[in-house]
Protein backbone atom coordinates (compact mmCIF):
# COMPACT_ATOMS: atom_id res chain seq x y z
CA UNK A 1 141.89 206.50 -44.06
CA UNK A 2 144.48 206.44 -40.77
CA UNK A 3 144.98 202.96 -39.65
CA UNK A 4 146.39 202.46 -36.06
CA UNK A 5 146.94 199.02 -34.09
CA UNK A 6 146.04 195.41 -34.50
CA UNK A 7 141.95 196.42 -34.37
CA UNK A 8 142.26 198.33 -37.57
CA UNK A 9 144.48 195.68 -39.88
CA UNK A 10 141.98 192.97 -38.86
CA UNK A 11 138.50 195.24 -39.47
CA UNK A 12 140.22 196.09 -43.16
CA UNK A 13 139.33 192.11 -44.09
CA UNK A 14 135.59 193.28 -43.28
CA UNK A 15 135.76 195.75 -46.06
CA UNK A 16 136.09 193.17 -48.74
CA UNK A 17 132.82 191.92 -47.74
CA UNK A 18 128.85 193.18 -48.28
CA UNK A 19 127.35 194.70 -45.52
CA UNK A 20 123.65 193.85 -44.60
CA UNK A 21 123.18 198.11 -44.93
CA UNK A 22 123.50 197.92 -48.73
CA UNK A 23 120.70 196.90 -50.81
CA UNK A 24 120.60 193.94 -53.16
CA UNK A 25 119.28 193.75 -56.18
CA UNK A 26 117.55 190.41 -55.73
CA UNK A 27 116.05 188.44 -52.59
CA UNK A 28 118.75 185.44 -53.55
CA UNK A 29 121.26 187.96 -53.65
CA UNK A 30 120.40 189.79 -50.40
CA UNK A 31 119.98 186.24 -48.91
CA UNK A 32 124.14 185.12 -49.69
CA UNK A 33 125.09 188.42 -48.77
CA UNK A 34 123.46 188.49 -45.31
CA UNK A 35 125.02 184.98 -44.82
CA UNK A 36 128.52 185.62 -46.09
CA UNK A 37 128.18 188.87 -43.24
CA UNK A 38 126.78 186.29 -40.51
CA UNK A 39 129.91 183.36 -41.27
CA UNK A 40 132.49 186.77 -41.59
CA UNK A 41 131.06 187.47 -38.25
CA UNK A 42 130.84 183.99 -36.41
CA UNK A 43 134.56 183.48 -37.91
CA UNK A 44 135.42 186.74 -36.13
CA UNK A 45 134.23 185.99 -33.11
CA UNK A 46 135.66 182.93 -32.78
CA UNK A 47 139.24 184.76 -33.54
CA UNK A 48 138.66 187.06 -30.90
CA UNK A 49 138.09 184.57 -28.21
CA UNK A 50 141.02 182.67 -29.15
CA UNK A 51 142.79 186.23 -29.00
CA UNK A 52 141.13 186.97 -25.77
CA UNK A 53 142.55 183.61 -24.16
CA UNK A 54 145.60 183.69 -24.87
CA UNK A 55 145.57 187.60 -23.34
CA UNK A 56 144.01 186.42 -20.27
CA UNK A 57 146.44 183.44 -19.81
CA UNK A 58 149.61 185.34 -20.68
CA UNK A 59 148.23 188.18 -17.93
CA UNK A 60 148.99 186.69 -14.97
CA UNK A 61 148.46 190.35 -13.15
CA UNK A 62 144.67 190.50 -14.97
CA UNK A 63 141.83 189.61 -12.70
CA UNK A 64 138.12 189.16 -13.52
CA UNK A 65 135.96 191.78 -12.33
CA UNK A 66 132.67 189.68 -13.30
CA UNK A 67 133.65 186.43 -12.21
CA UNK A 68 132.11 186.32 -8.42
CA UNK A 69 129.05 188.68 -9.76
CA UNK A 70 125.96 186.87 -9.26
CA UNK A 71 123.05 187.54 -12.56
CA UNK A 72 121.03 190.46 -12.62
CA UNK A 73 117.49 189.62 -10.79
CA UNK A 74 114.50 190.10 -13.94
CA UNK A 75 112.38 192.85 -12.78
């Protein structure tokens, strides 16, 4: 498999882990495999905000295009 960029060396670590697509052989099983996926994925996201701040703060050209958007009405 090609690699290229940051995106690919950091979704390699996800490859270590279970996937909620492959089935377990127990309930128990399934059940600390779905939550290792869910904590992989919270820890994740919490990396990519940190990423994504530092990006926006060290941008001082970058502007955001959804800041002054008021919420979609429901319909």
């Amino acid at each position: 498999m090609q690699t290229n960029g940051e995106v690919a060396k950091q979704s390699s670590s996800n490859e270590k882990l279970p996937n909620t697509g492959k089935t377990a052989t127990s309930t128990m099983e399934q059940s600390d495999n779905r939550n290792a996926v869910r904590r992989e994925s919270y820890i994740e996201l919490d990396n990519f905000k940190i990423r994504w701040s530092r990006a926006v703060r060290g941008d001082k050209c970058w502007v955001d295009p959804f800041h002054n958007q008021q919420p979609a009405k429901p319909k």
